[in-house]
C-alpha atoms as a PDB file:
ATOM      1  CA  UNK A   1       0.000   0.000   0.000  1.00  0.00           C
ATOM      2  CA  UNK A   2       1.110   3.155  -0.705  1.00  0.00           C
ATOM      3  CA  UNK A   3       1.361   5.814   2.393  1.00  0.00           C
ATOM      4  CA  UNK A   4      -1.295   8.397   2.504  1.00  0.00           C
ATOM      5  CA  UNK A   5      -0.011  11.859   2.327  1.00  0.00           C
ATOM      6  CA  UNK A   6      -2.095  15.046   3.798  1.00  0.00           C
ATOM      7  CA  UNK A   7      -0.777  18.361   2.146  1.00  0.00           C
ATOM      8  CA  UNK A   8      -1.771  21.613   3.377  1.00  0.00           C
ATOM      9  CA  UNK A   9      -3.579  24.205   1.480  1.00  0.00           C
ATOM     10  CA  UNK A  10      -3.332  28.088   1.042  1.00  0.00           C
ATOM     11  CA  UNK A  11      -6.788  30.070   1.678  1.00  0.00           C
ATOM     12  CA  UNK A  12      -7.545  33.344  -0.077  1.00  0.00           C
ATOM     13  CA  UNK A  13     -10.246  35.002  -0.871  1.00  0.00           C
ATOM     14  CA  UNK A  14     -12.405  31.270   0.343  1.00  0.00           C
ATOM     15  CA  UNK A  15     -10.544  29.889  -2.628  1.00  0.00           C
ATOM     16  CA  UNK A  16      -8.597  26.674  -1.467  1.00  0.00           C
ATOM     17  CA  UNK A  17      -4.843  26.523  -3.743  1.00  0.00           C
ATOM     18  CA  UNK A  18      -1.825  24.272  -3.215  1.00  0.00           C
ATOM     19  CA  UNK A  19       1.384  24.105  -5.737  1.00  0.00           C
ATOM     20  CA  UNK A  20       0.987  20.795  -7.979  1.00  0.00           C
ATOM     21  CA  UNK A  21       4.795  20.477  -7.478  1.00  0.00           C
ATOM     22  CA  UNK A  22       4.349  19.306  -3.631  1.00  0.00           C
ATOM     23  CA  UNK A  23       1.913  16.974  -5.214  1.00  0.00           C
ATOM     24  CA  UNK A  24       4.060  15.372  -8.325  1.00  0.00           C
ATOM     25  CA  UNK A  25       7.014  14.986  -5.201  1.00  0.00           C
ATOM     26  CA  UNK A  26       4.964  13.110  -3.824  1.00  0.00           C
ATOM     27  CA  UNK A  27       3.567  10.803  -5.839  1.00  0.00           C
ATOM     28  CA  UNK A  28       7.342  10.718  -7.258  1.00  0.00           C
ATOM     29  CA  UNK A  29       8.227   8.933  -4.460  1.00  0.00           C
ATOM     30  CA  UNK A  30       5.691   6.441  -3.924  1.00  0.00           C
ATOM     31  CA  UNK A  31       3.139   8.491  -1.669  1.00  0.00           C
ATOM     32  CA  UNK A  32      -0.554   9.412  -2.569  1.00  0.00           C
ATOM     33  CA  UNK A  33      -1.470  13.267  -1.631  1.00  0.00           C
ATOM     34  CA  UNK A  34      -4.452  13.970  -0.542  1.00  0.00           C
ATOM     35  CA  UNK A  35      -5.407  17.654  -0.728  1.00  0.00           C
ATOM     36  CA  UNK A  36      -6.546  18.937   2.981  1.00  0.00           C
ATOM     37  CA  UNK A  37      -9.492  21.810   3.683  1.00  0.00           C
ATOM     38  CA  UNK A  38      -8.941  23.962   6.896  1.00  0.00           C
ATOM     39  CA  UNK A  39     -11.247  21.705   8.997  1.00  0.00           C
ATOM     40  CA  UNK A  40     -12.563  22.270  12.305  1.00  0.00           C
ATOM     41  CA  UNK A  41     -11.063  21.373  15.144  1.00  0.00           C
ATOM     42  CA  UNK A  42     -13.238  18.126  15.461  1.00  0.00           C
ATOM     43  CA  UNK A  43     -12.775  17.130  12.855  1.00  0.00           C
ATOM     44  CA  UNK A  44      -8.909  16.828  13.101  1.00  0.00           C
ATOM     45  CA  UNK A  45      -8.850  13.421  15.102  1.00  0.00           C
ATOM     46  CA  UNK A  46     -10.352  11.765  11.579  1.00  0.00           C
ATOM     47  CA  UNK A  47      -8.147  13.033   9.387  1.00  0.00           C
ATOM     48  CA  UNK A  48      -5.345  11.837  11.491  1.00  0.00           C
ATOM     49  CA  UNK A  49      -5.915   8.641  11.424  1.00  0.00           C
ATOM     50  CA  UNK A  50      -6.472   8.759   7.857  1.00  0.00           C
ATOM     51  CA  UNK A  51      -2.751  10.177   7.080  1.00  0.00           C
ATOM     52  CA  UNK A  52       0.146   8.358   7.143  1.00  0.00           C
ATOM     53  CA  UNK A  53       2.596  11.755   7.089  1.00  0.00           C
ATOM     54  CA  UNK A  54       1.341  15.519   6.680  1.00  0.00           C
ATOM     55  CA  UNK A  55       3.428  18.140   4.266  1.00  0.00           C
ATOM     56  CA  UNK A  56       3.046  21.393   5.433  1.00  0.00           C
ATOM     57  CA  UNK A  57       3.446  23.689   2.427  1.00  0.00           C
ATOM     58  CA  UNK A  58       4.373  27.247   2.137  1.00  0.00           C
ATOM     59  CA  UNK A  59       2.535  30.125   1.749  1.00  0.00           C
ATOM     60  CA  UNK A  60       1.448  33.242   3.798  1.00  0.00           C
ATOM     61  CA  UNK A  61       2.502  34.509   7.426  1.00  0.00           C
ATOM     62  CA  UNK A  62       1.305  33.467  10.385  1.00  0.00           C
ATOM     63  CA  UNK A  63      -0.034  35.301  13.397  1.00  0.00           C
ATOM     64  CA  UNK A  64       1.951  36.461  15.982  1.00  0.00           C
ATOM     65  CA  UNK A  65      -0.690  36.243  18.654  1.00  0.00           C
ATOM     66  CA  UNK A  66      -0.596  32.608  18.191  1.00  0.00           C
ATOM     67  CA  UNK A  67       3.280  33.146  20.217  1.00  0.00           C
ATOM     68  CA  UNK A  68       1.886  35.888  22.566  1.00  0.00           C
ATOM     69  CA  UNK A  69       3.388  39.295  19.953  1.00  0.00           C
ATOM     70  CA  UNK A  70       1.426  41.958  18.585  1.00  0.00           C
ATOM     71  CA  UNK A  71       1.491  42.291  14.482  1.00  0.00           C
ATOM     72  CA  UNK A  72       4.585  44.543  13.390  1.00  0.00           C
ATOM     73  CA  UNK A  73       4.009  47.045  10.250  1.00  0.00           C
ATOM     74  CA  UNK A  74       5.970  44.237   8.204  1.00  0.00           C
ATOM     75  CA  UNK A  75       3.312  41.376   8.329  1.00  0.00           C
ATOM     76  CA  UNK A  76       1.565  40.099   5.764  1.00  0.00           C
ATOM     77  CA  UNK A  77      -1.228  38.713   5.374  1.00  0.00           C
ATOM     78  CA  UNK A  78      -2.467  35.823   7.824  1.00  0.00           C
ATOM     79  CA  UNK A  79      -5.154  33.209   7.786  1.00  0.00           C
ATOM     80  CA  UNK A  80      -6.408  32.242  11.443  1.00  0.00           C
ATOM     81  CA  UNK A  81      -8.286  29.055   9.498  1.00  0.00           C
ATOM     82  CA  UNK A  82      -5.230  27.489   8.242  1.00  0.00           C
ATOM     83  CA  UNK A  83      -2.940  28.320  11.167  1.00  0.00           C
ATOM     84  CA  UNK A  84      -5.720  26.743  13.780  1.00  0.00           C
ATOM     85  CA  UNK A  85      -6.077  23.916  11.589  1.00  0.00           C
ATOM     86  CA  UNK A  86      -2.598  22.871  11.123  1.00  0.00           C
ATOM     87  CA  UNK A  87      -1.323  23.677  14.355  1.00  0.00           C
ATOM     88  CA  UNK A  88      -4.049  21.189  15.609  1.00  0.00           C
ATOM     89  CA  UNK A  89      -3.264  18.687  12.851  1.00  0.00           C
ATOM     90  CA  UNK A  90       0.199  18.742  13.885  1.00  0.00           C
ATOM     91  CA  UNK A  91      -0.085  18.285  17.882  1.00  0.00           C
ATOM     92  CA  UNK A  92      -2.315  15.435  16.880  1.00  0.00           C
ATOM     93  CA  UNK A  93       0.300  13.765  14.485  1.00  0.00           C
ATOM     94  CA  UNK A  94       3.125  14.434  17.160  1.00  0.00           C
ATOM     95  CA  UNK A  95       1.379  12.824  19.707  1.00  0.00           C
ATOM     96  CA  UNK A  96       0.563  10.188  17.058  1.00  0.00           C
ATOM     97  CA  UNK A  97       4.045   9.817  16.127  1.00  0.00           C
ATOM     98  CA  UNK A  98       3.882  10.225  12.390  1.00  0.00           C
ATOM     99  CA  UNK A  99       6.204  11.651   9.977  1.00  0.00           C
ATOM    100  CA  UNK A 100       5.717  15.683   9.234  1.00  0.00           C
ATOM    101  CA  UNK A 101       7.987  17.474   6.656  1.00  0.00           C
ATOM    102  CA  UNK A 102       7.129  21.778   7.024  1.00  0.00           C
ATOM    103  CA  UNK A 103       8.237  23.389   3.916  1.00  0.00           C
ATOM    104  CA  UNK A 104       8.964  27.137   4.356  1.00  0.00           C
ATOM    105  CA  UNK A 105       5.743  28.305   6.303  1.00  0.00           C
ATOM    106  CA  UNK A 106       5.358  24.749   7.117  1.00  0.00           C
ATOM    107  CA  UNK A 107       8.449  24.852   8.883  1.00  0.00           C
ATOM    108  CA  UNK A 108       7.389  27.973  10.939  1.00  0.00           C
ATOM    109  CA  UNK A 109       4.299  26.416  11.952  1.00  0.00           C
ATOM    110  CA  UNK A 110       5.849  23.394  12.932  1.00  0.00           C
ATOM    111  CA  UNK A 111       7.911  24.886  15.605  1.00  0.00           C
ATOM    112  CA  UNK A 112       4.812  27.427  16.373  1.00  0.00           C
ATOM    113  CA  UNK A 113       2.858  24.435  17.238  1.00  0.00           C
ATOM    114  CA  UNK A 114       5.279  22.903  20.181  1.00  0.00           C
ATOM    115  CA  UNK A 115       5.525  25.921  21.368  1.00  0.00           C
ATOM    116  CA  UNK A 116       8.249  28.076  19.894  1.00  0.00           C
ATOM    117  CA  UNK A 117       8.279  31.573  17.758  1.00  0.00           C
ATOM    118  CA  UNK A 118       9.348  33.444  14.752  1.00  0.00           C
ATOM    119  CA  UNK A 119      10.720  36.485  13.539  1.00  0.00           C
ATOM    120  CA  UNK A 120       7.589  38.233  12.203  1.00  0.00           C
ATOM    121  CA  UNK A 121       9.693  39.936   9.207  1.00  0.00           C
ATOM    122  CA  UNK A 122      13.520  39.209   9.852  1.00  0.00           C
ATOM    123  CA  UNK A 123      14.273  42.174   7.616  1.00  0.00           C
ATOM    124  CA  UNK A 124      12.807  44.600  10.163  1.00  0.00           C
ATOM    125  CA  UNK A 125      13.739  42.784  13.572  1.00  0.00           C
ATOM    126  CA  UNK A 126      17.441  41.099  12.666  1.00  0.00           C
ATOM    127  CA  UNK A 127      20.280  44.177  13.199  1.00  0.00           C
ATOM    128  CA  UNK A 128      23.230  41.866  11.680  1.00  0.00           C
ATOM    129  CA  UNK A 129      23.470  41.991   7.819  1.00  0.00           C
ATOM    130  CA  UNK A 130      21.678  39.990   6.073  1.00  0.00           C
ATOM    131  CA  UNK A 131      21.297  37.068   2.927  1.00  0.00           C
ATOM    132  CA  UNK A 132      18.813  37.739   0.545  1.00  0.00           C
ATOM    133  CA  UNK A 133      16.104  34.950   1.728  1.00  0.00           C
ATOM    134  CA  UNK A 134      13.704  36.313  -0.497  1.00  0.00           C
ATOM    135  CA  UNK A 135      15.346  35.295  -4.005  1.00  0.00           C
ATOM    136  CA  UNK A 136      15.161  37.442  -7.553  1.00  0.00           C
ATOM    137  CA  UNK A 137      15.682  34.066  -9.396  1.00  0.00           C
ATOM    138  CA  UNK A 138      13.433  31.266 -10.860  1.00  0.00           C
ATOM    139  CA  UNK A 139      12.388  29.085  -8.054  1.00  0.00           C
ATOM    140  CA  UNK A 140      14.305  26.151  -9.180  1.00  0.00           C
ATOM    141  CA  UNK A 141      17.744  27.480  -8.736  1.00  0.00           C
ATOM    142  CA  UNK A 142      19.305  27.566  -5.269  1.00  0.00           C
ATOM    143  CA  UNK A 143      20.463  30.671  -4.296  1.00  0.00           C
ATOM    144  CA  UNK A 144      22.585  30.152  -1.229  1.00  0.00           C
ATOM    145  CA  UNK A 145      24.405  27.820   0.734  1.00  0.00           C
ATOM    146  CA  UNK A 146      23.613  26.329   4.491  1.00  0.00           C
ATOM    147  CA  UNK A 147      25.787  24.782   6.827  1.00  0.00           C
ATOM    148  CA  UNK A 148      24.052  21.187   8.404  1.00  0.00           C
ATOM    149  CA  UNK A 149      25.133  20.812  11.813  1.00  0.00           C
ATOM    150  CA  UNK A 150      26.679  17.521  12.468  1.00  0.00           C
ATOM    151  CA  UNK A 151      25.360  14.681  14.436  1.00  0.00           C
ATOM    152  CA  UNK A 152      21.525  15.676  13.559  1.00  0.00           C
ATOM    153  CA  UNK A 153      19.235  13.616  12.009  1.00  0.00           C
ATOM    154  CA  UNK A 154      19.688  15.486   8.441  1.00  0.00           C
ATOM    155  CA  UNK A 155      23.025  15.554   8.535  1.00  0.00           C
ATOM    156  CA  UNK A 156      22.939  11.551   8.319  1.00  0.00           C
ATOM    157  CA  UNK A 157      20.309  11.593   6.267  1.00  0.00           C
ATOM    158  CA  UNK A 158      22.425  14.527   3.825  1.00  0.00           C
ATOM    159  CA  UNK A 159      25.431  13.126   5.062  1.00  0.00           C
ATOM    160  CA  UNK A 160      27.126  16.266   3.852  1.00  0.00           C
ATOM    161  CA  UNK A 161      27.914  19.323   5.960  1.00  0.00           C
ATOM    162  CA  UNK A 162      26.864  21.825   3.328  1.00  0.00           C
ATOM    163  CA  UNK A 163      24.167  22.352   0.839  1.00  0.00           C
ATOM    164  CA  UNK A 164      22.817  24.647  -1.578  1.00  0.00           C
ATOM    165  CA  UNK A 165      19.379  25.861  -1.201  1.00  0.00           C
ATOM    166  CA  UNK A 166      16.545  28.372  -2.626  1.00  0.00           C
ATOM    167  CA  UNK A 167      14.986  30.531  -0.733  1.00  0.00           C
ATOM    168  CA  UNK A 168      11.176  32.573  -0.755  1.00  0.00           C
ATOM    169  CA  UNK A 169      10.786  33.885   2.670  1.00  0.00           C
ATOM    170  CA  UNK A 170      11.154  37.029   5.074  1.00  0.00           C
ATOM    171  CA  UNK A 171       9.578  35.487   8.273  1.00  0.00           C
ATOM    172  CA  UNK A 172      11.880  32.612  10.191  1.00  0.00           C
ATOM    173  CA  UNK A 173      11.922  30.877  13.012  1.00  0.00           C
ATOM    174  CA  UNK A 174      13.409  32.062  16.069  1.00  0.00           C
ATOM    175  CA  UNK A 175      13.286  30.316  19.405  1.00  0.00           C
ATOM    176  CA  UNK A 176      12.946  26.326  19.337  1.00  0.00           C
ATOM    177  CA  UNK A 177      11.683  24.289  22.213  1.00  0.00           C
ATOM    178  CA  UNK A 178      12.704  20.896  22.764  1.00  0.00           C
ATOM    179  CA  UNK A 179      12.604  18.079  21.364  1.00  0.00           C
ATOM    180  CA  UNK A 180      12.947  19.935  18.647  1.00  0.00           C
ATOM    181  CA  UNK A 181      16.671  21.342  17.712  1.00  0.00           C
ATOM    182  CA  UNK A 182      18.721  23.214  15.186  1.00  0.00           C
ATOM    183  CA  UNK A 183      19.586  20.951  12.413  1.00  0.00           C
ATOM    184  CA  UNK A 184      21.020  23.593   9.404  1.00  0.00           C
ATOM    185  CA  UNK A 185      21.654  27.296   9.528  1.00  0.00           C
ATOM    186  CA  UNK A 186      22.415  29.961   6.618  1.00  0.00           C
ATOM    187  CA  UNK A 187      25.880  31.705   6.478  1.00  0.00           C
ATOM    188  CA  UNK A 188      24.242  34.811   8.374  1.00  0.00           C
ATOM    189  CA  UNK A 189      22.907  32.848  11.276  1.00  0.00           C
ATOM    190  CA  UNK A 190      19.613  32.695  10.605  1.00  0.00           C
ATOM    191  CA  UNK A 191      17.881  29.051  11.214  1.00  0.00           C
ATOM    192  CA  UNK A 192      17.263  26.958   7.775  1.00  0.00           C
ATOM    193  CA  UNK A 193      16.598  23.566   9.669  1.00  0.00           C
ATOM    194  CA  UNK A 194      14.881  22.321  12.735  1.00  0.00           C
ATOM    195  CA  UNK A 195      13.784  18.294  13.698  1.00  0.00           C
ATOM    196  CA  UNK A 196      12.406  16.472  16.767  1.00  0.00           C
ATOM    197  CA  UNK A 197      14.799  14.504  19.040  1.00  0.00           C
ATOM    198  CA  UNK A 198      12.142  12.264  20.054  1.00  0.00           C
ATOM    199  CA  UNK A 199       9.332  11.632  17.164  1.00  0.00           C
ATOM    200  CA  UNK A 200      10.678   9.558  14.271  1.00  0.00           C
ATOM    201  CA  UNK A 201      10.150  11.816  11.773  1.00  0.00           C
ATOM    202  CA  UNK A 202       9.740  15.756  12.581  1.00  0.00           C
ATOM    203  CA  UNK A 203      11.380  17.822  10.046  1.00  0.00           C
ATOM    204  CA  UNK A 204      10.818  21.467   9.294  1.00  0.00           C
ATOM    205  CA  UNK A 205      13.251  23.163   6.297  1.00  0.00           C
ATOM    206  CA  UNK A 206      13.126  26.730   5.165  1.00  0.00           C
ATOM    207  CA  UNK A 207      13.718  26.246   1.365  1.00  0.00           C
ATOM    208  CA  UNK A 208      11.683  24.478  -1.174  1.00  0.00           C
ATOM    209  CA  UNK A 209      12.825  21.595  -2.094  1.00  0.00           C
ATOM    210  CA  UNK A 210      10.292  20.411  -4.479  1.00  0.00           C
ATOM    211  CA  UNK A 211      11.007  23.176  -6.958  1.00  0.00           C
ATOM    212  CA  UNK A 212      14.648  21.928  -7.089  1.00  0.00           C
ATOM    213  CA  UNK A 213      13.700  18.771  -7.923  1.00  0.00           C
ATOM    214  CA  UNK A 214      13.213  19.531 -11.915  1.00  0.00           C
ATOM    215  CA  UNK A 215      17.135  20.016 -11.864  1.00  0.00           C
ATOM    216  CA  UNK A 216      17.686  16.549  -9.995  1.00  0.00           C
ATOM    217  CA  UNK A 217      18.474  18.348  -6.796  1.00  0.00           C
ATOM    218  CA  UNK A 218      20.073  15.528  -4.694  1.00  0.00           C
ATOM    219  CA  UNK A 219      19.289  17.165  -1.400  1.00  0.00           C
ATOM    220  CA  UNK A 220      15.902  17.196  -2.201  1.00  0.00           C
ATOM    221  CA  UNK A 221      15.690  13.626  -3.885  1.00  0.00           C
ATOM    222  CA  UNK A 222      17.192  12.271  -0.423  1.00  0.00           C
ATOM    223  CA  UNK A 223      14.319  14.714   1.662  1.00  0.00           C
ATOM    224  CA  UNK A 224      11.393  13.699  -0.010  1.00  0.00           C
ATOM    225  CA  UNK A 225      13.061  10.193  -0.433  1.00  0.00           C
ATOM    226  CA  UNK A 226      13.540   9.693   3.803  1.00  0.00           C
ATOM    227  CA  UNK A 227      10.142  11.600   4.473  1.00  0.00           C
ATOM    228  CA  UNK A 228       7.943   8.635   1.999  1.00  0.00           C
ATOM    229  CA  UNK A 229      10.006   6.068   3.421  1.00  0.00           C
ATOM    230  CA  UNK A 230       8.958   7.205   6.908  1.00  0.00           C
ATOM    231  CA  UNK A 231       5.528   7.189   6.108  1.00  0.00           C
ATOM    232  CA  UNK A 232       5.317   3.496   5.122  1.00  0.00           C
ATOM    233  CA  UNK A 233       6.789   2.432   8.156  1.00  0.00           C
ATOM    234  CA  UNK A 234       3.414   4.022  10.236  1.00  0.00           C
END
């Protein structure tokens, strides 16, 4: 059987939109995606059980109430829907123990949900010099390099220290609670990378991998790659 894969959704305007490129990585690997709504918060037990691993896409920013801040002039726009739906869908899978990969936003959200925070617009609240994290390029050509800290779960999975990586975003994570950790961080400090200690398959990256893999990205083959392969062990 092949694993079940939900995939988060963007919300605008009521209209429901994901990229088909998180879908085609999936079913590249041997996973089936199944589209997710912003469901109530009932409703979220159900659709646990149905999923064998949850992809948390990218998409817009998330509110900073949700990690006890008031909005800065720098937000953008947020959807209380999708953030109370996936934070919920993602303390159930936790406790669940199934596999989670946050892309970009997903990654944000990921560490939102156990508890951390973010950087609302790192442009605005960073001092140090900064990368450009929001790329003037196509979005399948990485645009800057990350250092994976050693001993983490990516860095076996990688097993490489370094790796080059696109990037679409100006909000990042900031403070990470255990069990989740650091696993890869840009040249300029800021956090590319986190994963659980504990769950057997927690992983939140800032880039996009799936619109590297049209130029045979091997970081991204060996991400999507370990994240199916997770899934059919559930």
């Amino acid at each position: 059987m092949k694993p079940i894969i939900g995939v988060s959704t963007n919300l605008k305007n009521q209209v429901l939109s994901v990229s088909t490129d998180y879908l085609q990585a999936i079913t590249a690997f041997g996973g089936v995606p199944i589209v997710l709504p912003n469901l109530r918060e009932d409703d979220i037990n159900s659709v646990a059980l149905l999923l064998d691993g949850l992809l948390l896409t990218g998409g817009g920013d998330i509110d900073p109430t949700l990690f006890d801040e008031e909005p800065i002039p720098n937000l953008g726009n947020i959807t209380p829907e999708r953030d109370s739906f996936e934070i919920g869908l993602i303390q159930k899978l936790l406790h669940l123990n199934k596999p989670i990969l946050g892309i970009c936003r997903g990654c944000q959200i990921l560490n939102i949900a156990v508890g951390g925070n973010m950087y609302q617009d790192i442009y605005s609240q960073v001092e140090k010099p900064l990368l450009q994290h929001n790329q003037a390029a196509p979005r399948h050509h990485a645009s800057h390099f990350i250092q994976i800290i050693k001993e983490t779960k990516l860095h076996g999975m990688l097993q490489s220290n370094l790796a080059k990586v696109n990037s679409f975003h100006h909000q990042a994570v900031k403070k990470i609670p255990k069990p989740f950790e650091v696993c890869a961080v840009a040249n300029d400090g800021m956090i590319e990378a986190i994963e659980s200690t504990e769950h057997a398959f927690a992983l939140g990256i800032q880039w996009h991998p799936e619109g590297l893999l049209s130029k045979n990205d091997v970081v991204s083959t060996l991400i999507f790659s370990a994240f199916i392969n997770a899934c059919l062990k559930i």
